[in-house]
N, C-alpha and C. Protein backbone atom coordinates (compact mmCIF):
# COMPACT_ATOMS: atom_id res chain seq x y z
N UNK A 1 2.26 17.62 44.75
CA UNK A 1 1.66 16.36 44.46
C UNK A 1 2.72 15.47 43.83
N UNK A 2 3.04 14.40 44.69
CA UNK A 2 4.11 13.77 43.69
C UNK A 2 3.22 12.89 42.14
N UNK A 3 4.03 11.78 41.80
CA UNK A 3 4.28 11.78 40.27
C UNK A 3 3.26 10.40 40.48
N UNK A 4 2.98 9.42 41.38
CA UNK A 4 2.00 8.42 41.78
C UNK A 4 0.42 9.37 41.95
N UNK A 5 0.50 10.24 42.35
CA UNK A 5 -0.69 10.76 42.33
C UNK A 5 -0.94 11.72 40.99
N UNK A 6 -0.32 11.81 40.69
CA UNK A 6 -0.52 12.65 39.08
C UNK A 6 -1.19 11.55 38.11
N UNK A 7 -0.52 10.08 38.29
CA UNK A 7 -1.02 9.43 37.77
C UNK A 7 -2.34 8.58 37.90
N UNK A 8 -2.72 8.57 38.97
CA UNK A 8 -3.55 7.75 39.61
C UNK A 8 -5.00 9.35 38.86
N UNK A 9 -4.69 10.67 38.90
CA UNK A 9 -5.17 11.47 38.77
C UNK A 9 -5.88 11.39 37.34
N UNK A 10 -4.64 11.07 36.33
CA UNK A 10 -4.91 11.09 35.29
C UNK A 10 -5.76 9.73 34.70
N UNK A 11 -5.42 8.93 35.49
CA UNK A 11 -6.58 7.62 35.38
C UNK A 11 -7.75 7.53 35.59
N UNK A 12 -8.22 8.09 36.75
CA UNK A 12 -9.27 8.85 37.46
C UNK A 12 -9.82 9.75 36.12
N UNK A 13 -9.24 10.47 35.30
CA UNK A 13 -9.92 11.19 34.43
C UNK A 13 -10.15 10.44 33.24
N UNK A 14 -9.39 9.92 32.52
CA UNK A 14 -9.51 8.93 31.83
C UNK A 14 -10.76 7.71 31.89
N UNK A 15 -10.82 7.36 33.30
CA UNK A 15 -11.98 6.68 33.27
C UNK A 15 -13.23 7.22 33.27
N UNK A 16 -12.98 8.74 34.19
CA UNK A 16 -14.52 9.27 34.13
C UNK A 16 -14.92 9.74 32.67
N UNK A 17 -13.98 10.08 31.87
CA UNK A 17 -14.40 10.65 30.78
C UNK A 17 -15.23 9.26 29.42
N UNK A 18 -14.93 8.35 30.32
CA UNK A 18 -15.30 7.01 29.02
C UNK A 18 -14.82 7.04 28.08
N UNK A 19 -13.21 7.20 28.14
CA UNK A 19 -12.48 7.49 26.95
C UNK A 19 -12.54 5.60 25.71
N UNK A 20 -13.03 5.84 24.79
CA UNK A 20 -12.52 4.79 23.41
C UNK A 20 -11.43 5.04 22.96
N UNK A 21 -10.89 3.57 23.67
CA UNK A 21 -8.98 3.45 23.49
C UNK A 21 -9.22 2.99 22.05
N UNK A 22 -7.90 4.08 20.98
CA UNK A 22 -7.89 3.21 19.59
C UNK A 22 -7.00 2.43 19.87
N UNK A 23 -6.78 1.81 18.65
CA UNK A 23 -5.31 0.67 18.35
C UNK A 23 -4.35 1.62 18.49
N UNK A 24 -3.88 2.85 18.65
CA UNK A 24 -2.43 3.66 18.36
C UNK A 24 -2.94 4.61 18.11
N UNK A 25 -1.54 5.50 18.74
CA UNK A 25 -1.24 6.96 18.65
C UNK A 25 -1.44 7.52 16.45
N UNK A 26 -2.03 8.41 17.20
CA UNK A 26 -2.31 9.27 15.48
C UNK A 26 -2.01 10.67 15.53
N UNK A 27 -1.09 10.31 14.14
CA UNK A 27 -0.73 11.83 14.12
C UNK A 27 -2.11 12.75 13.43
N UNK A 28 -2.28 13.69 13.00
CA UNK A 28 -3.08 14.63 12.47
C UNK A 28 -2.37 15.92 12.10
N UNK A 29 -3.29 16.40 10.92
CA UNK A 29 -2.61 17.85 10.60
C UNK A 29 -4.25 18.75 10.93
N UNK A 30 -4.26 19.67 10.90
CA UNK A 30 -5.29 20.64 10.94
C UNK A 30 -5.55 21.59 10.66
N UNK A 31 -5.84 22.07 8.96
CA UNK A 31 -5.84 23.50 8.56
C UNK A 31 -7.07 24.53 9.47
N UNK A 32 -7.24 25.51 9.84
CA UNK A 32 -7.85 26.74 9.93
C UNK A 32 -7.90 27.82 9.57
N UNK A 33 -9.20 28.43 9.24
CA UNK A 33 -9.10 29.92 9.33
C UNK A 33 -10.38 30.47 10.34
N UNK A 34 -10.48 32.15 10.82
CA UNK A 34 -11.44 32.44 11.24
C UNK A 34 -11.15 33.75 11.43
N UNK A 35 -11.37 34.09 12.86
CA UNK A 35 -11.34 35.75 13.01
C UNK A 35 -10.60 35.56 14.36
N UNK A 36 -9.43 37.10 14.61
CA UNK A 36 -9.13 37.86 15.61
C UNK A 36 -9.99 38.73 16.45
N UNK A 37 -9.57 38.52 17.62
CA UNK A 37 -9.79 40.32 17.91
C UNK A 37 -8.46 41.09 18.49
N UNK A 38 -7.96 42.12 18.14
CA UNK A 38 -7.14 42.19 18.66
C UNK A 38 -6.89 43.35 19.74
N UNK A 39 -6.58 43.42 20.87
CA UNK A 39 -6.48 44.73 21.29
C UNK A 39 -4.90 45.54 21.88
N UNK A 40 -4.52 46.80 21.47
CA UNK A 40 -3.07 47.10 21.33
C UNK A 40 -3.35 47.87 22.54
N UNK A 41 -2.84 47.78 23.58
CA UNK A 41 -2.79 49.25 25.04
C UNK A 41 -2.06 50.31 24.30
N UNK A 42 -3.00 51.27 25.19
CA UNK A 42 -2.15 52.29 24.66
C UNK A 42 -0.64 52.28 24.95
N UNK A 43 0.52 52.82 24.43
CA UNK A 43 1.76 53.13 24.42
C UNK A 43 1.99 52.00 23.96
N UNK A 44 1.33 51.07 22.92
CA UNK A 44 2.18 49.86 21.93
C UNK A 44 2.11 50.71 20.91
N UNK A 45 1.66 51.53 20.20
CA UNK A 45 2.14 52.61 18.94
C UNK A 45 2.56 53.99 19.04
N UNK A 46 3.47 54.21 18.49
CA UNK A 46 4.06 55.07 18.51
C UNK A 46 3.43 56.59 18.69
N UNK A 47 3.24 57.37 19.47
CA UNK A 47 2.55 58.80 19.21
C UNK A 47 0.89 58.35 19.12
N UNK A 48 0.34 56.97 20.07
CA UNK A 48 -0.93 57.02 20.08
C UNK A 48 -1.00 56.81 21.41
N UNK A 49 -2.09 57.80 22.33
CA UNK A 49 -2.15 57.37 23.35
C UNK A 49 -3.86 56.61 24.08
N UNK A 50 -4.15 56.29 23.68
CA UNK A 50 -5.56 55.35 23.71
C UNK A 50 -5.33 54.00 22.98
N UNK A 51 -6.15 53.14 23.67
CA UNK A 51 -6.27 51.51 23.22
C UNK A 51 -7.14 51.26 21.80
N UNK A 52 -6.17 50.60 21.33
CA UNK A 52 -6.97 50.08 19.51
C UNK A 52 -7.11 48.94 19.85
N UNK A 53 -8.64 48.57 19.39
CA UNK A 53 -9.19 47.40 19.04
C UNK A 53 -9.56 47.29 17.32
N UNK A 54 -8.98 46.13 17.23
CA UNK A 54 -9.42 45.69 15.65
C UNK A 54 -9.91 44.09 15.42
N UNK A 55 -10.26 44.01 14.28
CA UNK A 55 -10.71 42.91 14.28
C UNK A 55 -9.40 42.21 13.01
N UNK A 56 -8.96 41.21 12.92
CA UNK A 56 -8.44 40.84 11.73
C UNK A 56 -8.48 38.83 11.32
N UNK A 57 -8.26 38.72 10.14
CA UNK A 57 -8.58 37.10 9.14
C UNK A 57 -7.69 36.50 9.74
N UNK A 58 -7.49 35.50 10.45
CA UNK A 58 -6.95 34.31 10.90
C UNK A 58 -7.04 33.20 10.14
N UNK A 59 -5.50 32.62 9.64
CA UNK A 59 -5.48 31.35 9.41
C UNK A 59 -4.30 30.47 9.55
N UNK A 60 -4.16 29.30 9.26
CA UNK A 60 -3.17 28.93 9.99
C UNK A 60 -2.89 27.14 9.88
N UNK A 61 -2.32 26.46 10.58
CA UNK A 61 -2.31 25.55 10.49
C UNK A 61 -1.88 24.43 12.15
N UNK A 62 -2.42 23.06 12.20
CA UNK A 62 -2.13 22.48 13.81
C UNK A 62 -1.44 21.29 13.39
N UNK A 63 -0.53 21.26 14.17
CA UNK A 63 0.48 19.16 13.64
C UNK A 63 0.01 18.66 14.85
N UNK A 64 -0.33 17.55 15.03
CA UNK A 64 -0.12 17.12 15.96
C UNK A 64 -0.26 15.36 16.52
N UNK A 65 -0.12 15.15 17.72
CA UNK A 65 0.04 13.54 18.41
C UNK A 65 -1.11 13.30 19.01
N UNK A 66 -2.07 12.41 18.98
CA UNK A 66 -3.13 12.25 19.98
C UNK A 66 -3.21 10.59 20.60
N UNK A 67 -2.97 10.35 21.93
CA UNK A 67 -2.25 9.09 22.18
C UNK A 67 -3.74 8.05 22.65
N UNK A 68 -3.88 6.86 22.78
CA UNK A 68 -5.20 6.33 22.26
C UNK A 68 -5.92 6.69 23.51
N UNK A 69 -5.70 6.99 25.30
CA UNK A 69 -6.52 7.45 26.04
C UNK A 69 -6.81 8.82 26.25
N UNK A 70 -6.19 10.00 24.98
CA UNK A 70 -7.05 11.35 24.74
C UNK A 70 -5.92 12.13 24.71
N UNK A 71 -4.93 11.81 25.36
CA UNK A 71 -3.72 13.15 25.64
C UNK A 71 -3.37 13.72 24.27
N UNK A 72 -3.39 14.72 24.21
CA UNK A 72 -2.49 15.01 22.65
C UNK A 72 -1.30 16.23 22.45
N UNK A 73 -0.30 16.12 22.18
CA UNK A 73 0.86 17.33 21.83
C UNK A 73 0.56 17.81 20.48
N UNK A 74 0.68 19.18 19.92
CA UNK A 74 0.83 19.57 18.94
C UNK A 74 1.68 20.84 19.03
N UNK A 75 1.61 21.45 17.40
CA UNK A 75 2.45 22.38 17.25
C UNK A 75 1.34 23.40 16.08
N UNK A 76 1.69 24.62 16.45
CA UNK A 76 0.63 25.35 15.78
C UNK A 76 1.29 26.30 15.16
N UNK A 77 0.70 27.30 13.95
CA UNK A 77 1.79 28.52 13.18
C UNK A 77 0.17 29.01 13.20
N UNK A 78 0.02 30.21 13.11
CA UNK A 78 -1.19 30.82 12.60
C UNK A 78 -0.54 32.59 12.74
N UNK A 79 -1.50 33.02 11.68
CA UNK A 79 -1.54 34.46 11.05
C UNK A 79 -2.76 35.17 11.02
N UNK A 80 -2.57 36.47 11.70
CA UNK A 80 -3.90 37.09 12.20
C UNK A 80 -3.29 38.46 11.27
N UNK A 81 -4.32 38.98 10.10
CA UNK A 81 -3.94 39.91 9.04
C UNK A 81 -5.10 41.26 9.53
N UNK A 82 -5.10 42.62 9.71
CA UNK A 82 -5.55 43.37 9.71
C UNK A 82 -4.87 44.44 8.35
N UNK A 83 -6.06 44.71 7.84
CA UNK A 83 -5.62 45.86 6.11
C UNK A 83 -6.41 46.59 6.55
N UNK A 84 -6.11 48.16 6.43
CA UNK A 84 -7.30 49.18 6.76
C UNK A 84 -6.90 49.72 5.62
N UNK A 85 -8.14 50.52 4.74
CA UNK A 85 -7.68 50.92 3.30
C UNK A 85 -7.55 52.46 3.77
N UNK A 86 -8.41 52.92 4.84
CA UNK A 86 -8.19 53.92 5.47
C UNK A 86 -6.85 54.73 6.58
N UNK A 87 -6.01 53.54 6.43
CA UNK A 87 -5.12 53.82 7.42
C UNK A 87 -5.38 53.78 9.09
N UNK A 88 -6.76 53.79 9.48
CA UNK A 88 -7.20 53.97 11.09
C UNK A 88 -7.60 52.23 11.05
N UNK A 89 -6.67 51.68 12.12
CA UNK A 89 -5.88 51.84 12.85
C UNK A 89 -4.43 51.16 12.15
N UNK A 90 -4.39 51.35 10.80
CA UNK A 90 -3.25 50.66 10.36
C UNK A 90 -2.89 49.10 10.01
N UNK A 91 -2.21 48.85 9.05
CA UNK A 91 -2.28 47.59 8.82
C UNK A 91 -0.89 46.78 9.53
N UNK A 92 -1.63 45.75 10.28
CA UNK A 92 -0.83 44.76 11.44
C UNK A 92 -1.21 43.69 10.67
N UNK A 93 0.01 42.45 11.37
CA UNK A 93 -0.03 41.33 11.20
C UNK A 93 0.25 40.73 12.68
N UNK A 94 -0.11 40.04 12.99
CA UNK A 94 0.36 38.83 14.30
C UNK A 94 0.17 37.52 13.71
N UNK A 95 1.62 36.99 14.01
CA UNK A 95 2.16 35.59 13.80
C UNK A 95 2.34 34.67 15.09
N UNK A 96 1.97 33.65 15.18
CA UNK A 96 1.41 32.95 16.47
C UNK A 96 2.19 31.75 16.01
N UNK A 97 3.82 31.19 16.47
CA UNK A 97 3.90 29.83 17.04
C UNK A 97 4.20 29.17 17.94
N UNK A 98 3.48 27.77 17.96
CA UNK A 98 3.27 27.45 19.64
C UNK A 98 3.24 25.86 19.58
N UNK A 99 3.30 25.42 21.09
CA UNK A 99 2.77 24.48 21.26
C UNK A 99 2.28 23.86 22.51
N UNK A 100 1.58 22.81 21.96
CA UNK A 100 0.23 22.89 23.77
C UNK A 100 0.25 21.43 23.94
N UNK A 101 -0.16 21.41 25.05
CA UNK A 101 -0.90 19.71 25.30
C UNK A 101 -2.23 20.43 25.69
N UNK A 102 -3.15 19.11 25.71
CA UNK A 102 -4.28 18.86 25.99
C UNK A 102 -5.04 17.58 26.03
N UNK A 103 -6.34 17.32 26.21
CA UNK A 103 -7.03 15.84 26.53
C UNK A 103 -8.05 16.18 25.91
N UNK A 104 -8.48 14.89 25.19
CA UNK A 104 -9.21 14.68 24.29
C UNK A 104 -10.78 14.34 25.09
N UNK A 105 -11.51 14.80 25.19
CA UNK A 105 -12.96 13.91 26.21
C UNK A 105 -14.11 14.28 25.31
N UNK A 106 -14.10 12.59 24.82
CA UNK A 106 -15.57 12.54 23.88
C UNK A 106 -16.51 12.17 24.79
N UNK A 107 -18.14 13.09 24.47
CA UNK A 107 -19.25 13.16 25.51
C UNK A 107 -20.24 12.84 24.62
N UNK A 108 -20.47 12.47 23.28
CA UNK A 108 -21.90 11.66 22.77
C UNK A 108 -20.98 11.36 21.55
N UNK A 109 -22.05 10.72 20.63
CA UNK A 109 -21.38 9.80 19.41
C UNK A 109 -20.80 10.63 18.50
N UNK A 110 -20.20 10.65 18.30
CA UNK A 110 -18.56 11.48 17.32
C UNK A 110 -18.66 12.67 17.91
N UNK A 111 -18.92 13.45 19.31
CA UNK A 111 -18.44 14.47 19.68
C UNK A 111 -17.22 14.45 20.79
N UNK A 112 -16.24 15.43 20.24
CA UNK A 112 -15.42 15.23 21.41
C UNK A 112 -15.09 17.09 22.04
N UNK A 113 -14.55 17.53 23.07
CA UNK A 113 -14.42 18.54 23.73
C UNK A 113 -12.47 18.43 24.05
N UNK A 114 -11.85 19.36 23.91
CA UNK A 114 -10.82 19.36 24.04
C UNK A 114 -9.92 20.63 24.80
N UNK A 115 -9.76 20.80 26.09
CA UNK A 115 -9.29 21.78 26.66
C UNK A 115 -7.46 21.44 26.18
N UNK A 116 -6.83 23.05 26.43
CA UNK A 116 -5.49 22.74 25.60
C UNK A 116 -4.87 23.85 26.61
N UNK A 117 -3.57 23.84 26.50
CA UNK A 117 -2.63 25.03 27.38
C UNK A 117 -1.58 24.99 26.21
N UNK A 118 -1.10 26.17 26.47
CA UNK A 118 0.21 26.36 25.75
C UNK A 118 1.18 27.66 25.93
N UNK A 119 2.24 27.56 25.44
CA UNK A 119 2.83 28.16 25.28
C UNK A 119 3.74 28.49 23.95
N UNK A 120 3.02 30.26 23.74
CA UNK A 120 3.35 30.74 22.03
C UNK A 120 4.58 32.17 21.53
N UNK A 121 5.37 31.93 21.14
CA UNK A 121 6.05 33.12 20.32
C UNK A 121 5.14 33.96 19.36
N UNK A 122 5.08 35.06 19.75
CA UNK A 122 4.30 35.86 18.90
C UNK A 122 5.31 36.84 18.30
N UNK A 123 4.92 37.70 16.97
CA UNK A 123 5.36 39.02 16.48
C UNK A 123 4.18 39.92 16.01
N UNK A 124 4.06 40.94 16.45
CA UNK A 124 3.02 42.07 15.80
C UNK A 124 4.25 42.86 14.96
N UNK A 125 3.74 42.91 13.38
CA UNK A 125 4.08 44.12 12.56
C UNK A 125 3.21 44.50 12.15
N UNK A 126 3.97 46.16 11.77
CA UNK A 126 3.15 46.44 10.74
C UNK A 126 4.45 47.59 9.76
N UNK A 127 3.85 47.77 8.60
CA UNK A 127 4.51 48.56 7.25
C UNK A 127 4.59 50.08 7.48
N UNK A 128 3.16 50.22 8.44
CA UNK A 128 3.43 51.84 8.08
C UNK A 128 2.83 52.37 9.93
N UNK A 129 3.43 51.78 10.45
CA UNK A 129 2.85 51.81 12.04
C UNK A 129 4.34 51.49 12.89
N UNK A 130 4.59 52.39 13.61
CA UNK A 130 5.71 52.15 14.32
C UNK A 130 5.46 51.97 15.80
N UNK A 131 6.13 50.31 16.20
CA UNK A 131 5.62 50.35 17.80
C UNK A 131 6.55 50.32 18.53
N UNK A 132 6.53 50.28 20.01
CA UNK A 132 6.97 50.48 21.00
C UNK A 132 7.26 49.24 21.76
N UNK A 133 8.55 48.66 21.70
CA UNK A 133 8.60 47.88 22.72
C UNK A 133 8.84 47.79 23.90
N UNK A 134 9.05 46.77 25.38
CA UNK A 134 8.58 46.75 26.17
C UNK A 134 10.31 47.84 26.92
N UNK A 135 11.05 48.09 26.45
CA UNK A 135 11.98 49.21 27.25
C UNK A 135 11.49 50.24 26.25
N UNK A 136 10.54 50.73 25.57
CA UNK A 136 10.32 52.05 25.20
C UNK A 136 10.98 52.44 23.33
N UNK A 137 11.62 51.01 22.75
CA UNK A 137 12.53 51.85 21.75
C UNK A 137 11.43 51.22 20.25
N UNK A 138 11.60 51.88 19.40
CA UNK A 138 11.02 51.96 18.48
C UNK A 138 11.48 50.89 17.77
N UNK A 139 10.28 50.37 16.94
CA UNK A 139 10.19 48.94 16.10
C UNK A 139 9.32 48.62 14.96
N UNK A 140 9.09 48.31 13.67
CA UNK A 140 8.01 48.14 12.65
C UNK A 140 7.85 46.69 13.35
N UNK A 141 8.17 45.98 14.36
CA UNK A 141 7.60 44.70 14.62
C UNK A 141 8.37 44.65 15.64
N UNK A 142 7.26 44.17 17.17
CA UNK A 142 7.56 43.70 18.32
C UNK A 142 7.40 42.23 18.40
N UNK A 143 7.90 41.43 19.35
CA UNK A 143 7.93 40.08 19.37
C UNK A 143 8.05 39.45 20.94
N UNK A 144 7.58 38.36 21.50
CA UNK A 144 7.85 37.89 22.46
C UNK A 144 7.07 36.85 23.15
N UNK A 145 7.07 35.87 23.97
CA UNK A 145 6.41 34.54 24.61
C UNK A 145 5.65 34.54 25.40
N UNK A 146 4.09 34.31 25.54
CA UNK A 146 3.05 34.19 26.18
C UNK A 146 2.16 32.90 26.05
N UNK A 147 2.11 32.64 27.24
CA UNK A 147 0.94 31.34 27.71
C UNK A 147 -0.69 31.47 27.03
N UNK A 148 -0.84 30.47 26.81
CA UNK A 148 -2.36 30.76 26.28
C UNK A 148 -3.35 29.29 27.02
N UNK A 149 -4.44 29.44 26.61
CA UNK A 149 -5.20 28.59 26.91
C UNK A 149 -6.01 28.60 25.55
N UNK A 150 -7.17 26.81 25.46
CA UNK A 150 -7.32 26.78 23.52
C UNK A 150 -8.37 25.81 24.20
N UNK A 151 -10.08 26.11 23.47
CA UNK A 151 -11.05 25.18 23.95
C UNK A 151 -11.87 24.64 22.42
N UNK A 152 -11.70 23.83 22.53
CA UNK A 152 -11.88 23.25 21.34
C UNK A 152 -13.15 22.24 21.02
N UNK A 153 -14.11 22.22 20.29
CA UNK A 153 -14.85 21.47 20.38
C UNK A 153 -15.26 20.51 18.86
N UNK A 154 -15.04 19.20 18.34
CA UNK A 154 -14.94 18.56 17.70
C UNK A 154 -16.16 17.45 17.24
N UNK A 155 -16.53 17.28 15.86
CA UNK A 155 -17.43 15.96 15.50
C UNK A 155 -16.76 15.97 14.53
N UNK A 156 -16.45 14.27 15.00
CA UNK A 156 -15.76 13.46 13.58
C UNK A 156 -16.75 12.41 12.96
N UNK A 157 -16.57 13.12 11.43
CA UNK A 157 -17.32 12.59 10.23
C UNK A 157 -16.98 11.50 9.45
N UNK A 158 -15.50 11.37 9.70
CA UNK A 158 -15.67 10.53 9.35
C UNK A 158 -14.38 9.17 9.96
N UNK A 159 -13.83 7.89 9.98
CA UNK A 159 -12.92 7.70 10.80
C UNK A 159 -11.48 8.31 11.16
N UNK A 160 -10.99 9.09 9.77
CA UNK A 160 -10.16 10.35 9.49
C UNK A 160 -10.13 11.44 9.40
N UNK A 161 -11.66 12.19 9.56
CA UNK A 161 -11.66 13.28 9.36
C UNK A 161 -12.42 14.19 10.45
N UNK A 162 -12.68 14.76 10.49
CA UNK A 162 -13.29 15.49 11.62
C UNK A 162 -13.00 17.52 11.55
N UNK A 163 -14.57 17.85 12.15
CA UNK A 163 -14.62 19.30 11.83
C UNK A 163 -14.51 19.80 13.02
N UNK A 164 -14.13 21.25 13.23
CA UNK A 164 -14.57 21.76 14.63
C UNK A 164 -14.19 22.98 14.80
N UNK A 165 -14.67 23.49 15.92
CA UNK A 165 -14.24 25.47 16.44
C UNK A 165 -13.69 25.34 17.80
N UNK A 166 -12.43 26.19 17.36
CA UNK A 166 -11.84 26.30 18.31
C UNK A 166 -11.60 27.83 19.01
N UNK A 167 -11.86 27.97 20.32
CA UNK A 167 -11.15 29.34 20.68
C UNK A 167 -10.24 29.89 21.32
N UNK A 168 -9.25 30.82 21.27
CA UNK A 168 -8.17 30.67 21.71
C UNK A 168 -7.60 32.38 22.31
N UNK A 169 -7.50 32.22 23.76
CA UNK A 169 -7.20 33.46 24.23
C UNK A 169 -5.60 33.75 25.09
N UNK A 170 -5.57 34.77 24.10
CA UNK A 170 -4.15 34.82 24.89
C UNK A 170 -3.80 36.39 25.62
N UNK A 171 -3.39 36.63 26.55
CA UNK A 171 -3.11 38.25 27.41
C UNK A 171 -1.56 38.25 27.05
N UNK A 172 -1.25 39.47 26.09
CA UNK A 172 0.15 38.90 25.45
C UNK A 172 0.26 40.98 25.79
N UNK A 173 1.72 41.01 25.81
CA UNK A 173 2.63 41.99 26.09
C UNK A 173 1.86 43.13 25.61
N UNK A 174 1.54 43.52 24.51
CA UNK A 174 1.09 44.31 23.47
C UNK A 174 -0.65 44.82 24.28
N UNK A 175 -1.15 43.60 24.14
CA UNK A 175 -2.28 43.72 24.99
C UNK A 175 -3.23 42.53 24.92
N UNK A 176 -4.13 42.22 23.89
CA UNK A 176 -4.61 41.06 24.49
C UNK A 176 -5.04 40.25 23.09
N UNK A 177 -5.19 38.82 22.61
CA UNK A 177 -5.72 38.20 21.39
C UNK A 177 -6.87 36.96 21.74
N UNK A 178 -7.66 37.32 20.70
CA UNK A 178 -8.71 36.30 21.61
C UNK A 178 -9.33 36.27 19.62
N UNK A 179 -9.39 34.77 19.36
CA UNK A 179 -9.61 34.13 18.00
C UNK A 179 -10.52 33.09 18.10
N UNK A 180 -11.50 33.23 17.25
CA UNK A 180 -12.43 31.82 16.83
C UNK A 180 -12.13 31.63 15.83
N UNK A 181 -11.87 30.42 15.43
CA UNK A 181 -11.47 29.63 14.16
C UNK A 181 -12.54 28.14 14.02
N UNK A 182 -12.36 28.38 12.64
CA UNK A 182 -13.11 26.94 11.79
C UNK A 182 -12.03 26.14 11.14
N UNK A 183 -12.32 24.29 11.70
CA UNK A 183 -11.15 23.90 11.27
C UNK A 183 -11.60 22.11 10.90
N UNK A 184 -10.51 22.10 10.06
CA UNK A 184 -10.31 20.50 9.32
C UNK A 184 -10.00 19.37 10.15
N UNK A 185 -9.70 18.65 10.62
CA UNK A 185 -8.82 17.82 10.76
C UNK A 185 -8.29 16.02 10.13
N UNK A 186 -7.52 15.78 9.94
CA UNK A 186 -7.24 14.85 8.80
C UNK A 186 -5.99 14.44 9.55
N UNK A 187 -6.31 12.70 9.94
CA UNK A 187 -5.80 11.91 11.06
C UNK A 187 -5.40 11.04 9.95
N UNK A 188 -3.86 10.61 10.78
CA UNK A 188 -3.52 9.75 9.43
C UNK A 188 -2.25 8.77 10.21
């Protein structure tokens, strides 16, 4: 598809969506927290051979650009904490940074819907869990870059502020992360 029809495309969406053009691009920050799920295939830990699922506290933070007909760039850091006091399945961390575009499409009065893509650097550690990376050699923390997709749904309260849940799934090396989060946002 050349670059005249990308655009004509994106106008086409823009209009169907009944986007409200502001005066200017706004930046925003966006604290969150919520929940993981996480799941490890087997042969990501060391001397385990079956798949761990856990659940772990997500939180984190979003920067970002939103331009006045919906498009928006940001940049994201977030931390997904699993503590087992029991040791089964061990205490992990996954660190998530990234960044996505997406379009903004408001559908009734202060609601808006926001589909997002991206692409994120991740690391899984852990203290007392030794894993396996992807040629086989041993590591207290694996690391590496996976695509995600982020659906987001938004009501703003106020002309700066605005609440919302977002969910966010990613199929990453290790095995798979899939997070709902509750979040701020504060446009400025």
């Amino acid at each position: 598809m050349g670059i005249s029809k990308w655009l004509v495309a994106a106008a086409v969406v823009a209009g169907a969506t009944n986007v409200q053009a502001q005066e200017k691009t706004r930046a925003y920050i966006a604290p969150f927290a919520g929940y993981t799920h996480l799941r490890l295939n087997d042969g990501t830990v060391y001397e385990q051979d079956e798949t761990i699922k856990f659940d772990a506290l997500t939180f984190g933070a979003i920067f970002g650009f939103q331009t006045p007909v919906g498009f928006l760039a940001e940049v994201s850091r977030s931390h997904a904490i699993h503590a087992d006091l029991f040791d089964e399945p061990g205490d992990f961390e996954l660190t998530q940074t990234g960044g996505a575009v997406g379009w903004r499409i408001p559908f009734a009065e202060g609601w808006a819907f926001t589909p997002k893509v991206g692409r994120l650097k991740w690391e899984l550690s852990s203290d007392n869990r030794i894993m396996l990376d992807s040629q086989g050699e041993r590591h207290y923390d694996i690391n590496g870059w996976d695509n995600f997709y982020e659906l987001n749904l938004t009501r703003q309260i106020k002309d700066s502020v605005s609440l919302g849940v977002t969910f966010r799934d990613v199929d990453q090396e290790f095995g798979h992360a899939r997070s709902g989060v509750f979040g701020v946002s504060f446009a400025f």
